[in-house]
Protein backbone atom coordinates (compact mmCIF):
# COMPACT_ATOMS: atom_id res chain seq x y z
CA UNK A 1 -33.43 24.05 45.86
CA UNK A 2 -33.13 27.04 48.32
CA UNK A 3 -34.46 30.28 47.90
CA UNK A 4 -30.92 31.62 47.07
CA UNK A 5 -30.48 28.81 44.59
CA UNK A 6 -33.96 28.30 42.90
CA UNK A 7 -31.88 25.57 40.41
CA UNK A 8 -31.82 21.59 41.41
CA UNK A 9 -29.02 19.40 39.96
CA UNK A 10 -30.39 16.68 37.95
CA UNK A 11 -27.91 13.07 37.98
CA UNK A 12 -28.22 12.46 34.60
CA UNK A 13 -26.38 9.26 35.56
CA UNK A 14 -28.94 7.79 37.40
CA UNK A 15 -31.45 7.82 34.22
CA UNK A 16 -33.54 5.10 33.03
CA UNK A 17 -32.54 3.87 29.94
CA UNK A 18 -29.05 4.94 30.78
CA UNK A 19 -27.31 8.26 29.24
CA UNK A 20 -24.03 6.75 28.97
CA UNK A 21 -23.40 3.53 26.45
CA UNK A 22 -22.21 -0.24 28.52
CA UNK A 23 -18.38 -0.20 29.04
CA UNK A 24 -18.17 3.06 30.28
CA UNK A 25 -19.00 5.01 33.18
CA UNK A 26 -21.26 7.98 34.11
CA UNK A 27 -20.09 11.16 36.11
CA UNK A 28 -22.35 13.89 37.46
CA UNK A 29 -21.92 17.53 38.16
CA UNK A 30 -23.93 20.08 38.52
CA UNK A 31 -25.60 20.76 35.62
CA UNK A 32 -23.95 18.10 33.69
CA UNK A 33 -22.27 14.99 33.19
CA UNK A 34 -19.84 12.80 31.90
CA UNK A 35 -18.86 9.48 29.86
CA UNK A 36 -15.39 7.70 30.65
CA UNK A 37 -15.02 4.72 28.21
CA UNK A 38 -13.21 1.66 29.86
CA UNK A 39 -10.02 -0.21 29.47
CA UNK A 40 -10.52 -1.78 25.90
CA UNK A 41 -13.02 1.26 24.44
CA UNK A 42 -12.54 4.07 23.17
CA UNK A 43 -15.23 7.42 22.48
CA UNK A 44 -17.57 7.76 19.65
CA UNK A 45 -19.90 10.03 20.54
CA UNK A 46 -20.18 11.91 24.40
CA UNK A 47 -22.12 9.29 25.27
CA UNK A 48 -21.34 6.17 23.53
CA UNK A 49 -17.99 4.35 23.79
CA UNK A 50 -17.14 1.54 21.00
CA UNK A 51 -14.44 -1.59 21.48
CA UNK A 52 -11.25 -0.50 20.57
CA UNK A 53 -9.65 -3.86 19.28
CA UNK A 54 -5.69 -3.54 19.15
CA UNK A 55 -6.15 -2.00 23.23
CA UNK A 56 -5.07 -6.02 24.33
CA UNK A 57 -2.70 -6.66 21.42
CA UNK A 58 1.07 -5.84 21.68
CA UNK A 59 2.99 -6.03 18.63
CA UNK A 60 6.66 -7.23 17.67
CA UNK A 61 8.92 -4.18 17.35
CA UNK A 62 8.44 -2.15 14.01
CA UNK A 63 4.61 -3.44 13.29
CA UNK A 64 1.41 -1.58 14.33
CA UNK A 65 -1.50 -2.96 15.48
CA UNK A 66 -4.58 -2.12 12.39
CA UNK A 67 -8.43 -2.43 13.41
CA UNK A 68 -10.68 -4.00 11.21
CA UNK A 69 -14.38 -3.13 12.15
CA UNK A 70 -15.96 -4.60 9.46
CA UNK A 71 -14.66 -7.76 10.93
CA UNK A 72 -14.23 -7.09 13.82
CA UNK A 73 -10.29 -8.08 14.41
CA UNK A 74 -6.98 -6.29 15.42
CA UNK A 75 -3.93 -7.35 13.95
CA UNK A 76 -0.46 -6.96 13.98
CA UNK A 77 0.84 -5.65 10.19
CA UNK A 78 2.77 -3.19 8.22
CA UNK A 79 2.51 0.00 6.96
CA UNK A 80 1.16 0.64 3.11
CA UNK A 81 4.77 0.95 1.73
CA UNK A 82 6.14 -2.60 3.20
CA UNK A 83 5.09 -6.53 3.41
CA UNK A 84 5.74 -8.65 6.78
CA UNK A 85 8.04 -11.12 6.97
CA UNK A 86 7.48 -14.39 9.11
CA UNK A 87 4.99 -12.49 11.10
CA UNK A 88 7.99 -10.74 13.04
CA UNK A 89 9.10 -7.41 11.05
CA UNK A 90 8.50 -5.34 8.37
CA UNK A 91 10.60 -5.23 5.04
CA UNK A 92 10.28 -2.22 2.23
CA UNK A 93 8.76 -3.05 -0.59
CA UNK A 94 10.44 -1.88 -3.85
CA UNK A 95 8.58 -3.40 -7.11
CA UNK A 96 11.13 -2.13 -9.32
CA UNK A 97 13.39 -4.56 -6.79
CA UNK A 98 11.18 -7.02 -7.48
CA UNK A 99 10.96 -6.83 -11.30
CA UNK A 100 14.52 -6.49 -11.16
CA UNK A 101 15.09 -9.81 -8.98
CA UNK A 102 12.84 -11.42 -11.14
CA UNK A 103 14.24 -10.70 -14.32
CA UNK A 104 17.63 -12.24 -13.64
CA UNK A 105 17.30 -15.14 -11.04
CA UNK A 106 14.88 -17.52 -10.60
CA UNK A 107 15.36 -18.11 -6.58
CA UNK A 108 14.87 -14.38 -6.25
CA UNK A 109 11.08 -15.03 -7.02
CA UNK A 110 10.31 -16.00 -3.58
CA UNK A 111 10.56 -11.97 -1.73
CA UNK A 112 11.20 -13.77 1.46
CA UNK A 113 14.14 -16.67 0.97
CA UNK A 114 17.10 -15.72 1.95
CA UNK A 115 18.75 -15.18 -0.97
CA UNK A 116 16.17 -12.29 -1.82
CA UNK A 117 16.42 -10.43 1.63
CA UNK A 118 20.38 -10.58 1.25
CA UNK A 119 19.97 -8.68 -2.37
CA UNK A 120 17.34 -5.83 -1.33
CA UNK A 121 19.72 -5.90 2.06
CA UNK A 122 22.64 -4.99 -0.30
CA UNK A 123 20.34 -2.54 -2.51
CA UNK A 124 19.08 -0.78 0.47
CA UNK A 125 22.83 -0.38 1.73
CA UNK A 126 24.21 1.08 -1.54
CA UNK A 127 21.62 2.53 -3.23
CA UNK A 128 19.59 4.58 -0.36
């Protein structure tokens, strides 16, 4: 402090407990400071950076990466208005398709043989 500046920066980052949360990092300026989360986390608060789970996971073309923090997981999936397929891509799901397919032959039960994709393959073709 000087007599033309009576004001003396604090480093909030050097505080003991520290300001900003593990896995991230603390910047100072005068006056203030700053929080940068790490590779991996992401920011919850200004000063407290949580895991962000799908950050290491890279997913097969067409699925998206969901978070799960009641357990804790990221996984590769779908979106709401389709089912995955052999863990490698995404199909629509039509339930009128499938009460359709089911009503008339017995192989088309199982959404995934072959048989089935070729029909809602041909339904998506002609009909949408």
């Amino acid at each position: 402090a000087s007599a033309s500046d009576p004001c003396t920066n604090i480093n909030e980052c050097t505080a003991s407990p520290r300001i900003c949360s593990i896995h991230s990092t603390c910047n100072d300026s005068d006056g203030s400071f700053l929080c940068t989360c790490g590779f991996g986390f992401r920011k919850l608060t200004a000063t407290i950076c949580e895991h962000q789970l799908c950050s290491n996971i890279t997913c097969a073309p067409g699925l998206i990466c969901s978070e799960d923090m009641q357990t804790g997981i990221g996984m590769c999936g779908c979106r709401g208005n389709q089912h995955l397929f052999n863990n490698t891509r995404c199909l629509p799901k039509f339930p009128f398709v499938q009460r359709t397919i089911k009503a008339f032959r017995e192989e088309y039960n199982n959404l995934t043989s072959p048989v089935t994709l070729a029909f809602i393959a041909e339904f998506v073709r002609t009909e949408l």
